[in-house]
PDB file of N, CA and C in Angstrom:
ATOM      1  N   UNK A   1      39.911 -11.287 284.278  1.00  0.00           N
ATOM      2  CA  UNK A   1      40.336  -9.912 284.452  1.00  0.00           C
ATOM      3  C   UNK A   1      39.985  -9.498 285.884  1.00  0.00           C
ATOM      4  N   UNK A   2      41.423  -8.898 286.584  1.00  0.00           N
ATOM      5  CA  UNK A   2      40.391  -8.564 288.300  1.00  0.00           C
ATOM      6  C   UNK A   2      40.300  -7.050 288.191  1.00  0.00           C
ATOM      7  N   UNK A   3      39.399  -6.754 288.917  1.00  0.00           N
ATOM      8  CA  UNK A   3      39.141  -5.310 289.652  1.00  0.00           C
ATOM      9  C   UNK A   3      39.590  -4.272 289.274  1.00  0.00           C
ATOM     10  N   UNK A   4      41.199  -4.162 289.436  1.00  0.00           N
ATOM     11  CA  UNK A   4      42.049  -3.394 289.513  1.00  0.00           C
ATOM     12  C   UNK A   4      41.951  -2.910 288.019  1.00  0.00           C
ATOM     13  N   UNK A   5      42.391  -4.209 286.916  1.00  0.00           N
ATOM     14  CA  UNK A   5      42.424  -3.840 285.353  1.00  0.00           C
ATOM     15  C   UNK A   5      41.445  -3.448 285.170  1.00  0.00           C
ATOM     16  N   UNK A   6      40.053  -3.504 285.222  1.00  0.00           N
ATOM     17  CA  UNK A   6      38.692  -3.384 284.902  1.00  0.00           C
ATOM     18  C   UNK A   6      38.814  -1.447 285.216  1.00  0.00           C
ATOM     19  N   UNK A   7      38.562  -1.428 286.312  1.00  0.00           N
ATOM     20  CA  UNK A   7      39.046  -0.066 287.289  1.00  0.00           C
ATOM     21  C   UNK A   7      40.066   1.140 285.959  1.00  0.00           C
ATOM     22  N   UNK A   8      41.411   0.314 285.535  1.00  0.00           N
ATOM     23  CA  UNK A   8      42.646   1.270 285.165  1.00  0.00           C
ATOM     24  C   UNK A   8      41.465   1.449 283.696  1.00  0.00           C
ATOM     25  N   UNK A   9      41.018   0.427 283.009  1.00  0.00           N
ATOM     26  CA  UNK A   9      40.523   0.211 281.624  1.00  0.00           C
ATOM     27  C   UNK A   9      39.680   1.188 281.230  1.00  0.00           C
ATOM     28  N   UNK A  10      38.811   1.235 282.625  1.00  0.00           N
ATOM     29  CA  UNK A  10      37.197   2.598 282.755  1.00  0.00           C
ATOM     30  C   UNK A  10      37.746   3.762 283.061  1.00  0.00           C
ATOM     31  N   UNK A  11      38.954   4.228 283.536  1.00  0.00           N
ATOM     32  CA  UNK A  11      39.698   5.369 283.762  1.00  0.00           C
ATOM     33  C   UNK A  11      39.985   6.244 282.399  1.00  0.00           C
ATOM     34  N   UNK A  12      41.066   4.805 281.438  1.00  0.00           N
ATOM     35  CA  UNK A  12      41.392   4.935 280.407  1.00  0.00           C
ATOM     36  C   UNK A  12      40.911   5.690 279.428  1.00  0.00           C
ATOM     37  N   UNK A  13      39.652   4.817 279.200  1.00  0.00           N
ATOM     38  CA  UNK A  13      38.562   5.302 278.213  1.00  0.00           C
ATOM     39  C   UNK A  13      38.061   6.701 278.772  1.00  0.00           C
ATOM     40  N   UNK A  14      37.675   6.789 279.653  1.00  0.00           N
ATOM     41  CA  UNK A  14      37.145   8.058 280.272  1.00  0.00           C
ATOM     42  C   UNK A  14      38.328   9.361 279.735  1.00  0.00           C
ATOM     43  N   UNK A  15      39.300   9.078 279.961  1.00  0.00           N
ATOM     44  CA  UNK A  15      40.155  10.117 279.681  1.00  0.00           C
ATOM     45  C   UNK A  15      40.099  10.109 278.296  1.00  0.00           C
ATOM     46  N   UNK A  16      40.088   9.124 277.732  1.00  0.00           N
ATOM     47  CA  UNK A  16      40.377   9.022 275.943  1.00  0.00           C
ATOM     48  C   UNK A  16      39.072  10.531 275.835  1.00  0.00           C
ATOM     49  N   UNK A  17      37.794  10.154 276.089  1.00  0.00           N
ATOM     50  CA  UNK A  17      36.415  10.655 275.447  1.00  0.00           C
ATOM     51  C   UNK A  17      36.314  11.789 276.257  1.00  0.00           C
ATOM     52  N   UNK A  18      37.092  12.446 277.142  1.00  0.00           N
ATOM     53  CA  UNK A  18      36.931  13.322 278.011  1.00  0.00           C
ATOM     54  C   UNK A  18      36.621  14.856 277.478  1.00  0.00           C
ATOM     55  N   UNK A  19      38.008  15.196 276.735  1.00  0.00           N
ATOM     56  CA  UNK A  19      37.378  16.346 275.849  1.00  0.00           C
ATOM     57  C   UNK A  19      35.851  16.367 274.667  1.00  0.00           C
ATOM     58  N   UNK A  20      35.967  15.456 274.696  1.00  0.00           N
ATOM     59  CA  UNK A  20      34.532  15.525 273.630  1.00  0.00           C
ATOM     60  C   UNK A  20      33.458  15.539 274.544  1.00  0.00           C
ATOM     61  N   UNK A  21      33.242  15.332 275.596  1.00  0.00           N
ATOM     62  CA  UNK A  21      32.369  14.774 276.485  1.00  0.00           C
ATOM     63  C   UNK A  21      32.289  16.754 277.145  1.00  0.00           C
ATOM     64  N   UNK A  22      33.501  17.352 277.086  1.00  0.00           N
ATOM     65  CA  UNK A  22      33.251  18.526 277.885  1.00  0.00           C
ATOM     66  C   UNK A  22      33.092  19.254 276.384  1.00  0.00           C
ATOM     67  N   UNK A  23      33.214  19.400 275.174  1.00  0.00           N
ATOM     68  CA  UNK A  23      32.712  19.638 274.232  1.00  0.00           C
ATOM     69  C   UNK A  23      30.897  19.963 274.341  1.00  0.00           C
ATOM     70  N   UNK A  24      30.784  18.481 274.338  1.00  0.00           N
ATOM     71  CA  UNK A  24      28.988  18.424 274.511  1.00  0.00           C
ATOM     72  C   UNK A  24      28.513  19.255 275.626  1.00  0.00           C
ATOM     73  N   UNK A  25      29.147  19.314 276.857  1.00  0.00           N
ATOM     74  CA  UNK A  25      28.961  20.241 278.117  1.00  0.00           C
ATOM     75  C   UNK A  25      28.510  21.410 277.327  1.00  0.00           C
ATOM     76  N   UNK A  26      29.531  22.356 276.832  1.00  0.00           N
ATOM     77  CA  UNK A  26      29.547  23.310 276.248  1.00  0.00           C
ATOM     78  C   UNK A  26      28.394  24.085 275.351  1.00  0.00           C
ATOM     79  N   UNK A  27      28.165  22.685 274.518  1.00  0.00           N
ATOM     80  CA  UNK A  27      27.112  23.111 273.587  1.00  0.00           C
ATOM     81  C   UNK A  27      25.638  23.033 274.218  1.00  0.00           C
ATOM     82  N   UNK A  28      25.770  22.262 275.435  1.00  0.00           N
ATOM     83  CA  UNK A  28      24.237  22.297 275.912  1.00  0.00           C
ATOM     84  C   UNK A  28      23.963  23.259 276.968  1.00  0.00           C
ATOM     85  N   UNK A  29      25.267  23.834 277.513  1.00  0.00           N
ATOM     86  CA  UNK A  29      24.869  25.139 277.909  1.00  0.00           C
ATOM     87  C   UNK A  29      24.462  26.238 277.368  1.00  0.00           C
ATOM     88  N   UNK A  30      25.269  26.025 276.044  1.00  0.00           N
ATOM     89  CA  UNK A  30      24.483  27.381 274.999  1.00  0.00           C
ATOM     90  C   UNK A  30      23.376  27.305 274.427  1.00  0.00           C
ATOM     91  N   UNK A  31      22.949  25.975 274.408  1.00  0.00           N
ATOM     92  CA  UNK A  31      21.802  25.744 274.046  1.00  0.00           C
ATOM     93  C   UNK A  31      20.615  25.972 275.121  1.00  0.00           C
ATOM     94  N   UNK A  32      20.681  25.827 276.023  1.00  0.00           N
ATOM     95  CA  UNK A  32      19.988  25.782 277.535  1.00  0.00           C
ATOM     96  C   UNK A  32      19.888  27.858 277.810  1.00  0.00           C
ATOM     97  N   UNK A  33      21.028  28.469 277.916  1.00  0.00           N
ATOM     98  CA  UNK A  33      20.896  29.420 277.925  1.00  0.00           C
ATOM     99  C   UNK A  33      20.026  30.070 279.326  1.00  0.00           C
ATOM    100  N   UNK A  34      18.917  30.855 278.530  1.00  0.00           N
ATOM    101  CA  UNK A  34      18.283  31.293 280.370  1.00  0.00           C
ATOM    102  C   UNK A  34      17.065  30.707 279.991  1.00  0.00           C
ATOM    103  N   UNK A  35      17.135  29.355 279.155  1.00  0.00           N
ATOM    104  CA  UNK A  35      15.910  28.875 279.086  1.00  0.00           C
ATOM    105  C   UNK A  35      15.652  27.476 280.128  1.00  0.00           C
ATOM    106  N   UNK A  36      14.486  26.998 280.116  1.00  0.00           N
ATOM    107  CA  UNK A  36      14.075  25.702 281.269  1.00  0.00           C
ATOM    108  C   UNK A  36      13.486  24.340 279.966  1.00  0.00           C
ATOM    109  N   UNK A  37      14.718  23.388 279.831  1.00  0.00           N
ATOM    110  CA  UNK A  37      14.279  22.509 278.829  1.00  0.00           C
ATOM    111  C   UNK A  37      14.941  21.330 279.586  1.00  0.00           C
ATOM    112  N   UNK A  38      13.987  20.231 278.174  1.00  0.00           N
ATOM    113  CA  UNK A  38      13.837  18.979 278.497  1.00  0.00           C
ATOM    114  C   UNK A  38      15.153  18.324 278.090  1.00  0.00           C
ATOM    115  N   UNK A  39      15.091  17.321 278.031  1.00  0.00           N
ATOM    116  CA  UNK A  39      16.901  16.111 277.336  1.00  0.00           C
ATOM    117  C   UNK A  39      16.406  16.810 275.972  1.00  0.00           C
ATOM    118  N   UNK A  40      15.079  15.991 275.698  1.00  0.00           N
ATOM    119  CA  UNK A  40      14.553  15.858 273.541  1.00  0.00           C
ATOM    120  C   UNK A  40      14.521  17.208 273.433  1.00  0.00           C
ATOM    121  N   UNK A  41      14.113  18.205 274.435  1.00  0.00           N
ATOM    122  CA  UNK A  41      14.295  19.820 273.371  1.00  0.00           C
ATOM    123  C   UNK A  41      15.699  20.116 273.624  1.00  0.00           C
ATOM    124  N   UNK A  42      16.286  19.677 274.277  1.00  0.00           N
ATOM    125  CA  UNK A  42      17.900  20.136 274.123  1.00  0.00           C
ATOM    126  C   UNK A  42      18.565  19.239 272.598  1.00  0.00           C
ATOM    127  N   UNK A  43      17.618  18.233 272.769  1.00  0.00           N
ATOM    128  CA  UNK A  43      18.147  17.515 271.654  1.00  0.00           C
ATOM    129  C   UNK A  43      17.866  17.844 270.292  1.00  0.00           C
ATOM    130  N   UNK A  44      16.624  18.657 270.115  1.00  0.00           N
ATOM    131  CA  UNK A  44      16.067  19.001 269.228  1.00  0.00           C
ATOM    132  C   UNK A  44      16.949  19.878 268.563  1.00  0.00           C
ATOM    133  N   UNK A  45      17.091  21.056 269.684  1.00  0.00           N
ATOM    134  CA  UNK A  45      17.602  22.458 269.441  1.00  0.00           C
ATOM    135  C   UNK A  45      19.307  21.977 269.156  1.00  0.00           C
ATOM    136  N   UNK A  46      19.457  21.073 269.471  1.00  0.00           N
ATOM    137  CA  UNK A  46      21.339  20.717 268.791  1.00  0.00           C
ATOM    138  C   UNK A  46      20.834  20.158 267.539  1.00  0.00           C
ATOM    139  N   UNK A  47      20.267  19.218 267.145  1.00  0.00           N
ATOM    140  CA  UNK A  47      19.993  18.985 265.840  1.00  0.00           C
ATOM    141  C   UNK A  47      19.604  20.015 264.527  1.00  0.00           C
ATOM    142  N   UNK A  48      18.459  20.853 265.239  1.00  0.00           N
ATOM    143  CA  UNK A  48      18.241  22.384 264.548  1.00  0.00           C
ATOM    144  C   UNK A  48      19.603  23.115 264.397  1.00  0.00           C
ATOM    145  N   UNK A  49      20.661  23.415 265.211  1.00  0.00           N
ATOM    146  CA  UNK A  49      21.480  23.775 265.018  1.00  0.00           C
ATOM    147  C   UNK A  49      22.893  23.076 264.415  1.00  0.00           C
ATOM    148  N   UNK A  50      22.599  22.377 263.475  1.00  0.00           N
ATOM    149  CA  UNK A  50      23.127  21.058 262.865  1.00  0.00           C
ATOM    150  C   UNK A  50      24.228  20.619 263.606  1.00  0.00           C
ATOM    151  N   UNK A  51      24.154  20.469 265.355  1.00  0.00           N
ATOM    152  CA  UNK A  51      25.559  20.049 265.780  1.00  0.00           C
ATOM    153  C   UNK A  51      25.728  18.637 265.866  1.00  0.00           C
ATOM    154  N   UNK A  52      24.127  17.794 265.753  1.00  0.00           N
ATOM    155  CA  UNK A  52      24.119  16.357 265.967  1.00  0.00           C
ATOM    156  C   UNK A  52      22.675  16.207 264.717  1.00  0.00           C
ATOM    157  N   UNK A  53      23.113  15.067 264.042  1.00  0.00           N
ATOM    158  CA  UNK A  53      22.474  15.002 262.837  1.00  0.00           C
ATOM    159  C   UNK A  53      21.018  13.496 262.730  1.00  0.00           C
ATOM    160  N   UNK A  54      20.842  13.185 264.299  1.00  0.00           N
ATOM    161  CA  UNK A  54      19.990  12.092 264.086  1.00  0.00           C
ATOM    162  C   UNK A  54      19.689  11.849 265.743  1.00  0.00           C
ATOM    163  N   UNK A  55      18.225  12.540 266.101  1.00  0.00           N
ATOM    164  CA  UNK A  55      17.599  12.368 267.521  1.00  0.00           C
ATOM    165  C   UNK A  55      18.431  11.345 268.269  1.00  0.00           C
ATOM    166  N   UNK A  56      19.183  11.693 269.397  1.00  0.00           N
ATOM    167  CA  UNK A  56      20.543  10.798 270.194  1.00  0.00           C
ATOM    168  C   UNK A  56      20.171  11.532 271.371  1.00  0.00           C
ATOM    169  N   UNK A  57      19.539  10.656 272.119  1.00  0.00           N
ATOM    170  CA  UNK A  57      19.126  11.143 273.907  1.00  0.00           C
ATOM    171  C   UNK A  57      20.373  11.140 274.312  1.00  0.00           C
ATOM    172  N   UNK A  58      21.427   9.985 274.083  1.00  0.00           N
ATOM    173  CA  UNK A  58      22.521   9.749 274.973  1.00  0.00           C
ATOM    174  C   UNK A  58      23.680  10.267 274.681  1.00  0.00           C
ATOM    175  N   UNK A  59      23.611  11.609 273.807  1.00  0.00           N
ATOM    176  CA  UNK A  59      24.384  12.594 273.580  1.00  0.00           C
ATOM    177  C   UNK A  59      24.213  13.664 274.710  1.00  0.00           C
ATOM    178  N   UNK A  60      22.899  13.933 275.114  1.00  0.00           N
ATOM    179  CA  UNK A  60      22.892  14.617 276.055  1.00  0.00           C
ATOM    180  C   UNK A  60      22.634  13.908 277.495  1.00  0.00           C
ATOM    181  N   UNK A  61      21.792  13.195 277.690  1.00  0.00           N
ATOM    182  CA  UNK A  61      21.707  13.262 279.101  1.00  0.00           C
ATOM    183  C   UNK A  61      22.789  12.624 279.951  1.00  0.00           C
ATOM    184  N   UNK A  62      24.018  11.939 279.663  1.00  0.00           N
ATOM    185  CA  UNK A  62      24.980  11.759 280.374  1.00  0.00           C
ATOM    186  C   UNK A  62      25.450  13.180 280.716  1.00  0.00           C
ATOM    187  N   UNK A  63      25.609  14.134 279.692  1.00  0.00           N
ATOM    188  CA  UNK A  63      26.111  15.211 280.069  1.00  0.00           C
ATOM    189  C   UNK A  63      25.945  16.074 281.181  1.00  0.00           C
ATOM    190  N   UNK A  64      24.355  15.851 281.077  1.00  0.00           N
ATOM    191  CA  UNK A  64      23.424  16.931 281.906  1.00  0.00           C
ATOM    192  C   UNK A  64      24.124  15.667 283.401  1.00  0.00           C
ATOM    193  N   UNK A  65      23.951  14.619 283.687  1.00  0.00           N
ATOM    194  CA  UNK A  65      24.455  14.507 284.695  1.00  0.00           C
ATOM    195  C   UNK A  65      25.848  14.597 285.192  1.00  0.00           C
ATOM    196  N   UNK A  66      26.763  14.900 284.313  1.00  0.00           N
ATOM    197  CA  UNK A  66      28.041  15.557 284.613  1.00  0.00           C
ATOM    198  C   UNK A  66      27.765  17.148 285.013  1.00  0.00           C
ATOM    199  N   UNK A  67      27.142  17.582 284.135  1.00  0.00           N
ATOM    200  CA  UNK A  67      27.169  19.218 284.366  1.00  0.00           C
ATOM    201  C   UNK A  67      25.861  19.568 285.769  1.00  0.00           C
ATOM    202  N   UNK A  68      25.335  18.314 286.165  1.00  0.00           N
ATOM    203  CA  UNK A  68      24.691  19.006 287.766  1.00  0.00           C
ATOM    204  C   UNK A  68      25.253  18.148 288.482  1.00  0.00           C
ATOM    205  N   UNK A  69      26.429  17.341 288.619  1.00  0.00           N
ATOM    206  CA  UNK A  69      27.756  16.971 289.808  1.00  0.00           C
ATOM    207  C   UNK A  69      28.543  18.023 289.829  1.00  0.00           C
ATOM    208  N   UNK A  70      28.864  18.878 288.897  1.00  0.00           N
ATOM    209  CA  UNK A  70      29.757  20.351 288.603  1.00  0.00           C
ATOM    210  C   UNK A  70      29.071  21.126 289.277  1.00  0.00           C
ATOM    211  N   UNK A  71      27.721  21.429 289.365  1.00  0.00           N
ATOM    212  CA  UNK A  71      26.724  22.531 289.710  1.00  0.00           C
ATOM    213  C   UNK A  71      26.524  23.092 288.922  1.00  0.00           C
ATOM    214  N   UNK A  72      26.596  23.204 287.775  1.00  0.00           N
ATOM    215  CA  UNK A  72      26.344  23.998 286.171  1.00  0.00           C
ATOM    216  C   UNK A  72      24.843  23.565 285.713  1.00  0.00           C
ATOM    217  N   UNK A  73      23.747  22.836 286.007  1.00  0.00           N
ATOM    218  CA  UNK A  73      22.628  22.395 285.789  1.00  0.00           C
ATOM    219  C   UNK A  73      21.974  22.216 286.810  1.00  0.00           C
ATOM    220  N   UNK A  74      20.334  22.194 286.966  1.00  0.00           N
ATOM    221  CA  UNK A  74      19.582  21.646 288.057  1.00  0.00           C
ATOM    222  C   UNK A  74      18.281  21.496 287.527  1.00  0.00           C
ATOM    223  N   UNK A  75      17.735  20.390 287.662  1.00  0.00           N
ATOM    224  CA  UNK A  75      16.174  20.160 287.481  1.00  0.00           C
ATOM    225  C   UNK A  75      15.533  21.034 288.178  1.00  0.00           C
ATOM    226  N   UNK A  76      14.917  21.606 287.291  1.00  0.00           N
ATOM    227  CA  UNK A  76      13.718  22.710 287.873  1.00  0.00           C
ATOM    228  C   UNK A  76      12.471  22.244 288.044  1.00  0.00           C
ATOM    229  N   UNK A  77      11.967  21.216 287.273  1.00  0.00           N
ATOM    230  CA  UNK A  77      10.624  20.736 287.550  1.00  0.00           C
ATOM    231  C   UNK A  77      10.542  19.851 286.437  1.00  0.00           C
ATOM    232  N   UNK A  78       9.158  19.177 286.532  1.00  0.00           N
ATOM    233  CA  UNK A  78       8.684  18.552 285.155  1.00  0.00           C
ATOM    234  C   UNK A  78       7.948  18.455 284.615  1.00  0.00           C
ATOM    235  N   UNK A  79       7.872  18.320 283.449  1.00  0.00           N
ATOM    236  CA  UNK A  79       6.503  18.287 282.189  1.00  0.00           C
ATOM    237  C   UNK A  79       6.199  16.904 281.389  1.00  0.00           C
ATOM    238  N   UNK A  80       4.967  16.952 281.120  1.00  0.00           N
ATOM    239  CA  UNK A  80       4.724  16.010 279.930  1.00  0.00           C
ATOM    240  C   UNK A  80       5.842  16.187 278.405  1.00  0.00           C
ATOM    241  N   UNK A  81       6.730  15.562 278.151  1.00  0.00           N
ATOM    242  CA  UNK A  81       7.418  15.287 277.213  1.00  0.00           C
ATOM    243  C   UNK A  81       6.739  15.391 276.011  1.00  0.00           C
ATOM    244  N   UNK A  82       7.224  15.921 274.773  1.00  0.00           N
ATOM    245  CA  UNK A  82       5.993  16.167 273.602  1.00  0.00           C
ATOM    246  C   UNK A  82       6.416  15.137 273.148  1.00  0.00           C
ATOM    247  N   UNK A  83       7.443  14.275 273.300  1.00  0.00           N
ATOM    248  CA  UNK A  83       7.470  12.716 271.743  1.00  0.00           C
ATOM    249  C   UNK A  83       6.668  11.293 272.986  1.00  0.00           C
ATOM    250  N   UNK A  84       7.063  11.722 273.929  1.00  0.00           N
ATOM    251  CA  UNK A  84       6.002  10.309 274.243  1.00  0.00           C
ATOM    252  C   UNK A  84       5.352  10.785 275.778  1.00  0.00           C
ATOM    253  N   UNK A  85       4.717  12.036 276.053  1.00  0.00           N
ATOM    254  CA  UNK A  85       3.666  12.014 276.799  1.00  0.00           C
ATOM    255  C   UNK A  85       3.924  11.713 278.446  1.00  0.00           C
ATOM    256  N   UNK A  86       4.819  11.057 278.422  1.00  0.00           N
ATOM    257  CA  UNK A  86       5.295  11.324 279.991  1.00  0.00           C
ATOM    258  C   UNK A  86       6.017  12.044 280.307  1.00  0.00           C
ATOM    259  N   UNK A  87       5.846  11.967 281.981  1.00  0.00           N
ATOM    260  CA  UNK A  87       6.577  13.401 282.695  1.00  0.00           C
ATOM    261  C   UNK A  87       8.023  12.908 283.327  1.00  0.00           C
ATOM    262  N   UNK A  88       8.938  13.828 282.217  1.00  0.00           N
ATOM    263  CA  UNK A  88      10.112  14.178 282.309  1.00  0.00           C
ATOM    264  C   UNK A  88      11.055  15.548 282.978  1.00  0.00           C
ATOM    265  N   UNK A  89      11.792  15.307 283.216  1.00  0.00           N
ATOM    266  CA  UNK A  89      12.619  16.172 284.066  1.00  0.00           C
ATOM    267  C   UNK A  89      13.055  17.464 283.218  1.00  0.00           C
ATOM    268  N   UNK A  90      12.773  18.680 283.914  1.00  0.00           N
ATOM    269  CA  UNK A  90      12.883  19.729 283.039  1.00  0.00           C
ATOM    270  C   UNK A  90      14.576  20.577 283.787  1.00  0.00           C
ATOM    271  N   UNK A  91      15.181  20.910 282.739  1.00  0.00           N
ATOM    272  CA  UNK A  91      16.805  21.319 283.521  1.00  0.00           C
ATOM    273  C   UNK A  91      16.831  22.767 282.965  1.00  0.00           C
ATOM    274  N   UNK A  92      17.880  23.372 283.687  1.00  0.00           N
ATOM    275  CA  UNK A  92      17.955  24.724 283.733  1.00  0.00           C
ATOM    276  C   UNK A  92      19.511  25.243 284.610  1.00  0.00           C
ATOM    277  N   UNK A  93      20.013  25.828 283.851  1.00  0.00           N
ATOM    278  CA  UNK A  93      21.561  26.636 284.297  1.00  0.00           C
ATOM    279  C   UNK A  93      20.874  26.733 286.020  1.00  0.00           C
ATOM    280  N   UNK A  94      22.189  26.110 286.810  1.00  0.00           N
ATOM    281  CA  UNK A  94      22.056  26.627 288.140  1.00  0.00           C
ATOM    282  C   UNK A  94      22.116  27.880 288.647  1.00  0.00           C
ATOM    283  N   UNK A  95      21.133  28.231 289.159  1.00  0.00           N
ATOM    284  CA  UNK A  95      21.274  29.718 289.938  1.00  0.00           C
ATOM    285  C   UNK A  95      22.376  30.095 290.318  1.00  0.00           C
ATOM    286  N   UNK A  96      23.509  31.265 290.402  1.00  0.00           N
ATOM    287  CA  UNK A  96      24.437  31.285 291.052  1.00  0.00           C
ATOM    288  C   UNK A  96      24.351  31.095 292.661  1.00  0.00           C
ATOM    289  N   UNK A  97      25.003  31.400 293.261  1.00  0.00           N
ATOM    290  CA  UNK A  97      24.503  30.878 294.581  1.00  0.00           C
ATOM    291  C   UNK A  97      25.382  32.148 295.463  1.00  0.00           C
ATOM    292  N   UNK A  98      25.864  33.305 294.604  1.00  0.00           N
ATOM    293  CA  UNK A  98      26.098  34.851 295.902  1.00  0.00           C
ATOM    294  C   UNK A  98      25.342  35.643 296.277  1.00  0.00           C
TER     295      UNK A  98
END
């Protein structure tokens, strides 16, 4: 397989999962709100809110790096993580910027 197919194939798929992918955008902004959280409490707080039914990091944090290439997110700082104790990146709605 060269380059090119590999290239059209990752396009493909991308477009296939695209709306669901800006779906998840959506919900982790409402979830995020005017609050300053982690991936696992964003993850938490979608599970509490029965939108995802079984602790899935990689439901959110691809997102969060789509939504701070947009400018819609930004790491504000970081904390000790409550499920395993290291220091993780804490995110937060980007400031507007007028």
């Amino acid at each position: 397989m060269n380059n090119e197919t590999t290239e059209s194939t990752r396009r493909e798929s991308y477009e296939a999962i695209k709306p669901e992918t800006s779906k998840r955008g959506t919900l982790i902004l409402e979830v995020l709100g005017d609050k300053e959280m982690t991936v696992d409490e964003i993850v938490y707080a979608l599970m509490n809110r029965g939108k995802i039914h079984a602790f899935d990091r990689n439901f959110v944090a691809p997102r969060l790096t789509e939504l701070k290439a947009a400018g819609l997110v930004e790491v504000v700082g970081k904390r000790a993580s409550g499920r395993t104790g290291k220091k993780v990146a804490v995110w937060a709605r980007a400031k507007s910027k007028n």
